[in-house]
PDB file of N, CA and C in Angstrom:
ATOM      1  N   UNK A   1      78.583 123.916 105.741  1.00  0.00           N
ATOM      2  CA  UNK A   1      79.123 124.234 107.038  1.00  0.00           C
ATOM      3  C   UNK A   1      80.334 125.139 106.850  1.00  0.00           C
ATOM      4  N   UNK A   2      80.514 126.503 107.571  1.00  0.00           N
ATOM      5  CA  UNK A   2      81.303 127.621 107.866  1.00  0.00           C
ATOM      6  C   UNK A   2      82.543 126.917 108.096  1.00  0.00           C
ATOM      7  N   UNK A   3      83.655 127.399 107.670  1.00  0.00           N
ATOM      8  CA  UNK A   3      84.721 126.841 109.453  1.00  0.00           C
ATOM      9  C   UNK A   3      85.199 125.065 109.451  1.00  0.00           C
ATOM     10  N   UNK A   4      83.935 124.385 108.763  1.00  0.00           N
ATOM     11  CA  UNK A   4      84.636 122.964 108.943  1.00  0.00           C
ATOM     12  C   UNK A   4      84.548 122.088 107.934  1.00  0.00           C
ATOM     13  N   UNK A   5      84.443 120.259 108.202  1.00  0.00           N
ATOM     14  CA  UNK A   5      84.237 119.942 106.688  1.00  0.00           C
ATOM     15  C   UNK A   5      82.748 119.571 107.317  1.00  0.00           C
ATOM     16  N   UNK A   6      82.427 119.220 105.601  1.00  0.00           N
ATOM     17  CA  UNK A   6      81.174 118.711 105.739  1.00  0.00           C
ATOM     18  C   UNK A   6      80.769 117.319 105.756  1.00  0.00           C
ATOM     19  N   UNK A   7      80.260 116.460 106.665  1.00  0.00           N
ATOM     20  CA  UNK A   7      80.372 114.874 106.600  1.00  0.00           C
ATOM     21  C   UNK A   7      79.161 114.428 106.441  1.00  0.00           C
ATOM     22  N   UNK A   8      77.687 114.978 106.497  1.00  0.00           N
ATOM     23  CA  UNK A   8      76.884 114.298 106.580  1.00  0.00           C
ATOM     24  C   UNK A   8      76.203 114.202 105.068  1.00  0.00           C
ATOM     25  N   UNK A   9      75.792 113.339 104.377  1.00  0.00           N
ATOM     26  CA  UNK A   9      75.313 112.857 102.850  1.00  0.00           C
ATOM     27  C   UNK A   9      76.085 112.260 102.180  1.00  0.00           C
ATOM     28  N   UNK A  10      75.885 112.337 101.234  1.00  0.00           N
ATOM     29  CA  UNK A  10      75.918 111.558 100.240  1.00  0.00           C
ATOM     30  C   UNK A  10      77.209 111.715  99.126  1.00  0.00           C
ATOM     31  N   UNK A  11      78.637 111.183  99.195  1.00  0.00           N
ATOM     32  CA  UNK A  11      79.337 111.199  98.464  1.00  0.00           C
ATOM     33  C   UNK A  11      80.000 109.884  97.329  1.00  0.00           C
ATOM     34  N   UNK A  12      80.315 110.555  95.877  1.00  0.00           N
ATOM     35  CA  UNK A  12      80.784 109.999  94.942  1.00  0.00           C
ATOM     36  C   UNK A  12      81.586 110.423  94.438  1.00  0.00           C
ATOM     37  N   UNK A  13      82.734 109.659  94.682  1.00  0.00           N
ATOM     38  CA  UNK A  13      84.145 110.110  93.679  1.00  0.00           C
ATOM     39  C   UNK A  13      83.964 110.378  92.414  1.00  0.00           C
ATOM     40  N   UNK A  14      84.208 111.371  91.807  1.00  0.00           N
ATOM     41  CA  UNK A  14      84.207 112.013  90.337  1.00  0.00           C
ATOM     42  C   UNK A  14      85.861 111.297  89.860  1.00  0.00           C
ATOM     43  N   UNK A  15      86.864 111.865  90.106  1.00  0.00           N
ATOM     44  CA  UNK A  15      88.258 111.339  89.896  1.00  0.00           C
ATOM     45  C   UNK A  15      88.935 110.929  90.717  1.00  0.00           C
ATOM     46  N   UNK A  16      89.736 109.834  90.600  1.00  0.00           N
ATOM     47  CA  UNK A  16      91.340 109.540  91.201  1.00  0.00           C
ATOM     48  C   UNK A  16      92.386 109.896  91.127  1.00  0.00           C
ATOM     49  N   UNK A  17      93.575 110.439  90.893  1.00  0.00           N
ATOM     50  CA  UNK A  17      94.690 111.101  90.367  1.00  0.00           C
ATOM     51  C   UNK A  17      96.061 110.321  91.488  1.00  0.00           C
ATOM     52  N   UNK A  18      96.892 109.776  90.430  1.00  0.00           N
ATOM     53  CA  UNK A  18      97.525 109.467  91.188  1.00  0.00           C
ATOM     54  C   UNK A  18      98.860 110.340  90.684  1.00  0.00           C
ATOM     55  N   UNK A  19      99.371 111.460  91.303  1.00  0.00           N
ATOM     56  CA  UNK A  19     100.363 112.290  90.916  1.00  0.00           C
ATOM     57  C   UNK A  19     101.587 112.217  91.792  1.00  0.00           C
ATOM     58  N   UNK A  20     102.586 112.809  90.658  1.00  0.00           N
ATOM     59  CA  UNK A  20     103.849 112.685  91.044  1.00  0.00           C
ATOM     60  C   UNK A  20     104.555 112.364  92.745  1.00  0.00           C
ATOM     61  N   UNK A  21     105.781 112.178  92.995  1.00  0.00           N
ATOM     62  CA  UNK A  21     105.794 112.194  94.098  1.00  0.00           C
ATOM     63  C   UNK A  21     105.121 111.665  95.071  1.00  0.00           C
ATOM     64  N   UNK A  22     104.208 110.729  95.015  1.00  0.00           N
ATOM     65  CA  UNK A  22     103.393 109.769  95.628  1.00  0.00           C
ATOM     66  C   UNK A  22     102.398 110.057  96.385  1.00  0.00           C
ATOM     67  N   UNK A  23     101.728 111.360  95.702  1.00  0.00           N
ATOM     68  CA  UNK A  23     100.402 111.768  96.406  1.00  0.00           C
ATOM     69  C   UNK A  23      99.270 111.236  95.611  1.00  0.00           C
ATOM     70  N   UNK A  24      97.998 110.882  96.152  1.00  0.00           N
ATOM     71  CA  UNK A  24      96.634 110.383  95.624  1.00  0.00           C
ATOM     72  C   UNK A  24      96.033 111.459  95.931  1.00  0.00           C
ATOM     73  N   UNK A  25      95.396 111.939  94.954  1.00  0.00           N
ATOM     74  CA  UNK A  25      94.509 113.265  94.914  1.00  0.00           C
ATOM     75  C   UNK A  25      92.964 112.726  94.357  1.00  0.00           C
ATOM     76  N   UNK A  26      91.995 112.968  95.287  1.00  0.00           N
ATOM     77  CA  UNK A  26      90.598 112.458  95.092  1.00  0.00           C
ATOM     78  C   UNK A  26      90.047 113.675  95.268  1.00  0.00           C
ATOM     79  N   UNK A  27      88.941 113.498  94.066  1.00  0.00           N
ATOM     80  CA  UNK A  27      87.581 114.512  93.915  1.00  0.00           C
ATOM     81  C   UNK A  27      86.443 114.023  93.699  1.00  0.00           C
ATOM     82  N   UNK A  28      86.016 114.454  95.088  1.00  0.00           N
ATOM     83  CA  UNK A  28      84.683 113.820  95.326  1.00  0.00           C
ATOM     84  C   UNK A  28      83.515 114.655  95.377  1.00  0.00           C
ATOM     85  N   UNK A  29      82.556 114.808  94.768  1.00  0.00           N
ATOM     86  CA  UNK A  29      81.075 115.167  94.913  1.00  0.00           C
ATOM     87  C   UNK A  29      80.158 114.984  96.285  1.00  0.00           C
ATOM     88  N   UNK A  30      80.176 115.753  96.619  1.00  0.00           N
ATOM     89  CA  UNK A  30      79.324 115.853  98.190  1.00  0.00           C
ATOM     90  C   UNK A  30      78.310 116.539  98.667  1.00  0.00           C
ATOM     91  N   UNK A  31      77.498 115.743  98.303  1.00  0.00           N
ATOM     92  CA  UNK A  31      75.858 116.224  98.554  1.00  0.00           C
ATOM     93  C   UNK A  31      75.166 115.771 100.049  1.00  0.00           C
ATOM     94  N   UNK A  32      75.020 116.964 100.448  1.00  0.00           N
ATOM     95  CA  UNK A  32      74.400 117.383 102.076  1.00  0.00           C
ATOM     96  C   UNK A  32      72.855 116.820 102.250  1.00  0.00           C
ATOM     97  N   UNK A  33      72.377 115.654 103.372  1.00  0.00           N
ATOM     98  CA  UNK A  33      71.180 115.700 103.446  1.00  0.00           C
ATOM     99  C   UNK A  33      70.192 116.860 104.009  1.00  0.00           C
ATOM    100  N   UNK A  34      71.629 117.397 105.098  1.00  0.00           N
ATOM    101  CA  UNK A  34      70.342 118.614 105.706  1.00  0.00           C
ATOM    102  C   UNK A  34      69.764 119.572 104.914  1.00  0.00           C
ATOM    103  N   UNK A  35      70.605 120.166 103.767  1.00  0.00           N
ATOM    104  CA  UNK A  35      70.510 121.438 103.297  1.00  0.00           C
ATOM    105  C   UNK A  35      70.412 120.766 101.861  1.00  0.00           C
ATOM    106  N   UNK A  36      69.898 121.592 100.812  1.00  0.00           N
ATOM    107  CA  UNK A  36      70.334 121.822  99.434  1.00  0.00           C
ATOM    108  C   UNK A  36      71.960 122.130  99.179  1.00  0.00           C
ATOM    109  N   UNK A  37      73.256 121.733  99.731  1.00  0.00           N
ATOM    110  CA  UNK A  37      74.057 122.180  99.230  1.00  0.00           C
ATOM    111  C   UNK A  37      74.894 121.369  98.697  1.00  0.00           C
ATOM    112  N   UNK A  38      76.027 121.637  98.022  1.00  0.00           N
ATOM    113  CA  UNK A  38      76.662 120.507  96.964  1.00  0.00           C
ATOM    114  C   UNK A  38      78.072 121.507  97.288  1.00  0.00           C
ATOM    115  N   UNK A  39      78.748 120.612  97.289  1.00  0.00           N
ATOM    116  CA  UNK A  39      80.243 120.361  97.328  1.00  0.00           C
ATOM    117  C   UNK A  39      81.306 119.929  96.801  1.00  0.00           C
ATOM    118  N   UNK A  40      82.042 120.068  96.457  1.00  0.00           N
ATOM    119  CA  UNK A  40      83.400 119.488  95.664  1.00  0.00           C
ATOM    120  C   UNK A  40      84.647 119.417  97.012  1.00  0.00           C
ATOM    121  N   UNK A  41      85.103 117.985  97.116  1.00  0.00           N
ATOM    122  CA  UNK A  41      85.689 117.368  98.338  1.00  0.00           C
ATOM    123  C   UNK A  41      86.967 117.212  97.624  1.00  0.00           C
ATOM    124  N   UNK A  42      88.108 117.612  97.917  1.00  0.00           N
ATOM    125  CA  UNK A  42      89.445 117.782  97.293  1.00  0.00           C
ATOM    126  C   UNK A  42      89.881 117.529  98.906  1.00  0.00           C
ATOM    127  N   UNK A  43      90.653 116.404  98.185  1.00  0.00           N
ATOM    128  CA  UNK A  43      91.398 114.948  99.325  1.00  0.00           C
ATOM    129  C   UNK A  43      92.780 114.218  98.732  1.00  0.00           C
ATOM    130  N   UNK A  44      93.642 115.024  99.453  1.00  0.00           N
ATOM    131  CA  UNK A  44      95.344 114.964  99.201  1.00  0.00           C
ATOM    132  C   UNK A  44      95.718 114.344 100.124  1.00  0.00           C
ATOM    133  N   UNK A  45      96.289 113.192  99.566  1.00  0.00           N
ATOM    134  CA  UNK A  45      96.636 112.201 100.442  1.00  0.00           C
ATOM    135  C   UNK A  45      98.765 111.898 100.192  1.00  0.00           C
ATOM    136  N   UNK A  46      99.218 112.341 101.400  1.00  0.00           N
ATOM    137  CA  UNK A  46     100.884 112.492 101.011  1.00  0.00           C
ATOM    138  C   UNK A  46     101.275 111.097 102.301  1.00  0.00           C
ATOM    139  N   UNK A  47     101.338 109.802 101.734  1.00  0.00           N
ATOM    140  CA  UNK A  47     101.934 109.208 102.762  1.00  0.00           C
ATOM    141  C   UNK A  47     100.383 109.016 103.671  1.00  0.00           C
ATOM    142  N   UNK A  48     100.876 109.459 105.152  1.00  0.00           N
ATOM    143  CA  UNK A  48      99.653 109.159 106.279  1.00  0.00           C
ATOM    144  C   UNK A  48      98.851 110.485 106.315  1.00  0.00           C
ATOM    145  N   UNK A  49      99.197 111.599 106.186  1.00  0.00           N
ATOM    146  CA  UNK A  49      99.028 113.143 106.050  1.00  0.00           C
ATOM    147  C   UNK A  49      97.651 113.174 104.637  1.00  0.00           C
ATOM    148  N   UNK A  50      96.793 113.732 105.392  1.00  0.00           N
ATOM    149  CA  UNK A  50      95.882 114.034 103.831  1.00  0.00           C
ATOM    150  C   UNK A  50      95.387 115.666 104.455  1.00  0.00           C
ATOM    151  N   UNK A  51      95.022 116.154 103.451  1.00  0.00           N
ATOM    152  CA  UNK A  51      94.842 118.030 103.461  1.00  0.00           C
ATOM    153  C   UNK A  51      93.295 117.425 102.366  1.00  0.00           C
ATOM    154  N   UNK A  52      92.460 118.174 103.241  1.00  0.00           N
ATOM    155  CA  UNK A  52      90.872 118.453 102.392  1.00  0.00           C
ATOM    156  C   UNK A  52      90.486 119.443 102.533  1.00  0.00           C
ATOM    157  N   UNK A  53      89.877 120.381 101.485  1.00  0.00           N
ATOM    158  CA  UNK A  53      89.248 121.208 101.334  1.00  0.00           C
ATOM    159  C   UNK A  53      87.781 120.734 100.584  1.00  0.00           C
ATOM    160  N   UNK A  54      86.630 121.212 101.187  1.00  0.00           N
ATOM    161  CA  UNK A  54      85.366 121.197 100.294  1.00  0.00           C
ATOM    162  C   UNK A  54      84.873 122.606  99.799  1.00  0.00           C
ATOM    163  N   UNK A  55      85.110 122.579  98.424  1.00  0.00           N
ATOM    164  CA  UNK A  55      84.932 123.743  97.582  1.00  0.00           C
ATOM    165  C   UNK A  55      83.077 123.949  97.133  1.00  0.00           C
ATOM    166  N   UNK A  56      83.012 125.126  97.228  1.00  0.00           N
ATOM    167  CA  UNK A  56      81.379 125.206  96.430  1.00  0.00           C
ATOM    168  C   UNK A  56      81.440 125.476  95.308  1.00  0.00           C
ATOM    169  N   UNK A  57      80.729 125.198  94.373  1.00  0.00           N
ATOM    170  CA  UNK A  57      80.717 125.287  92.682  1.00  0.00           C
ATOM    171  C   UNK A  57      81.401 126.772  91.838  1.00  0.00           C
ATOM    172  N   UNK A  58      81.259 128.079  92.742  1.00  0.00           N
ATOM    173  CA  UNK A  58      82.425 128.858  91.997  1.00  0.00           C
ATOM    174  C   UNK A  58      83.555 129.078  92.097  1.00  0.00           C
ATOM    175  N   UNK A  59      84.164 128.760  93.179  1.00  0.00           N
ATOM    176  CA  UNK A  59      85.425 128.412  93.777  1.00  0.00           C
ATOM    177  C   UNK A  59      86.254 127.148  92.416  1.00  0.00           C
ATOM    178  N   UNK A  60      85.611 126.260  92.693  1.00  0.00           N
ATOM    179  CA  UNK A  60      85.536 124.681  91.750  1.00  0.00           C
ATOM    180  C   UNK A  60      86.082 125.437  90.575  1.00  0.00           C
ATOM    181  N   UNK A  61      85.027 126.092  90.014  1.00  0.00           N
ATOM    182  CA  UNK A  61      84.862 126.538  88.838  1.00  0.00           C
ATOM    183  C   UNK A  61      86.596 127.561  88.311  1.00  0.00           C
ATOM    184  N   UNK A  62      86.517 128.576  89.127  1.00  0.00           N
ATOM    185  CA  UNK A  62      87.796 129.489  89.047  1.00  0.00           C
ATOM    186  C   UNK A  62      89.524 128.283  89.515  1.00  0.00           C
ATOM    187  N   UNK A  63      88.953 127.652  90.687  1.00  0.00           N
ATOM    188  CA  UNK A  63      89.888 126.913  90.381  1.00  0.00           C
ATOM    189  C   UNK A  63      90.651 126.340  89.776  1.00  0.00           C
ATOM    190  N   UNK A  64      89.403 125.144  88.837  1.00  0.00           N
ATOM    191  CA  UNK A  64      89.545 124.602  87.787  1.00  0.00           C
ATOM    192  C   UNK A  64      90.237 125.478  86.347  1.00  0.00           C
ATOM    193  N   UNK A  65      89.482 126.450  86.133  1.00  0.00           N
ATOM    194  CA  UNK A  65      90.079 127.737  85.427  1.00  0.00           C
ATOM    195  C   UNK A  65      91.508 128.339  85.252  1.00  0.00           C
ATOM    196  N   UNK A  66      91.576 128.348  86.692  1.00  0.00           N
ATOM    197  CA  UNK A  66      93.507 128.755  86.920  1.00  0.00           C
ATOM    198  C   UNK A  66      94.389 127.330  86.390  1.00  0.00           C
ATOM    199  N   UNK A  67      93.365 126.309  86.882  1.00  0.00           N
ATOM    200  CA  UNK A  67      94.438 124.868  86.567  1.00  0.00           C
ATOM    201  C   UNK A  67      94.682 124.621  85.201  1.00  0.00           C
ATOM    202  N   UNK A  68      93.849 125.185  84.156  1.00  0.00           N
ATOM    203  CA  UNK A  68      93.742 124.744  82.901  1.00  0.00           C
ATOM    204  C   UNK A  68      94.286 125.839  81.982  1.00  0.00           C
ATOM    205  N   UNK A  69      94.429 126.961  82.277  1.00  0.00           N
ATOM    206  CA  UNK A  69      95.188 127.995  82.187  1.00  0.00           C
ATOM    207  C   UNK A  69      96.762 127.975  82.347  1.00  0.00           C
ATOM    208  N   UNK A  70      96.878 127.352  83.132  1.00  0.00           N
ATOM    209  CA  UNK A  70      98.216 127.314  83.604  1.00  0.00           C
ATOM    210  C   UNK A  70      98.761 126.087  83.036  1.00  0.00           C
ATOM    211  N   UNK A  71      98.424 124.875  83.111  1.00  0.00           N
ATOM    212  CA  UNK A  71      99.009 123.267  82.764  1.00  0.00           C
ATOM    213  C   UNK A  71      98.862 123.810  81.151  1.00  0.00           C
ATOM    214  N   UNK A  72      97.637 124.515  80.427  1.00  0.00           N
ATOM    215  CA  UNK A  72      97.506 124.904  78.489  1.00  0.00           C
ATOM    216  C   UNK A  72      99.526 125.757  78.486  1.00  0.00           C
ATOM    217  N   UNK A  73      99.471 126.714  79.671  1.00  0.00           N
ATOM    218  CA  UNK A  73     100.816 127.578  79.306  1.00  0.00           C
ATOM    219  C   UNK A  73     101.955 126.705  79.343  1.00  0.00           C
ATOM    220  N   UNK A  74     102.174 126.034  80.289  1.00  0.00           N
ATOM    221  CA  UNK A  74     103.159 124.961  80.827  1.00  0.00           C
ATOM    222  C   UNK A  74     103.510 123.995  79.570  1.00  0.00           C
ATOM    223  N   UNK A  75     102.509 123.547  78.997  1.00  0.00           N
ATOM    224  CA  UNK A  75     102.782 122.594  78.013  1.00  0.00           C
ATOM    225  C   UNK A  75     102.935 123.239  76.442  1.00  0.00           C
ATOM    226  N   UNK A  76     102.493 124.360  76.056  1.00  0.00           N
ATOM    227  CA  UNK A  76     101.895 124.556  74.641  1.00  0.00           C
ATOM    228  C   UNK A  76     103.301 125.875  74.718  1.00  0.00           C
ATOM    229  N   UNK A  77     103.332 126.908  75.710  1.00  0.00           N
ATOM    230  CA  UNK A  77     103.691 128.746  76.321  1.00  0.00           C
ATOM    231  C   UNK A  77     102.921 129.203  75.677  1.00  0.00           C
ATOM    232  N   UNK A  78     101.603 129.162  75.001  1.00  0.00           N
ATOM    233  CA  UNK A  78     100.278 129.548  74.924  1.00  0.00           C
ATOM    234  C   UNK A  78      99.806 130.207  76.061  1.00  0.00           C
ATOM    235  N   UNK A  79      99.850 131.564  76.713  1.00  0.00           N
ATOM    236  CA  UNK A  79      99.402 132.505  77.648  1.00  0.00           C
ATOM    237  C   UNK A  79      97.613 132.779  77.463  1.00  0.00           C
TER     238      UNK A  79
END
């Protein structure tokens, strides 16, 4: 779905994250009955306030990419 989230199928939490500052960050796997499509459900939870985005697998992918890129520089200054 364009524009909104997606609610109908079948979801399973992949991770929990419980990070700094007292946010719960969940990634969930979200598979659509209507369609063939698959999803990655990123669910930030600050207090009562939660922010979701559902990512599709290259988004995920580059995401993931920048995150591991960046946390390798942060910790190692390995660029």
């Amino acid at each position: 779905m364009v524009g909104g989230l997606m609610s109908d199928g079948e979801t399973t939490v992949i991770a929990e994250i419980e990070a700094p500052f007292g946010q719960n960050i969940q990634l969930l796997d979200v598979q659509s009955d209507q369609a063939s499509v698959r999803l990655m459900r990123l669910r930030i939870r600050e207090g009562s306030r939660f922010t979701v985005f559902d990512l599709d697998p290259a988004t995920a992918k580059s995401w993931g990419e920048a995150l591991i890129g960046w946390a390798t520089k942060e910790n190692t200054g390995v660029e």
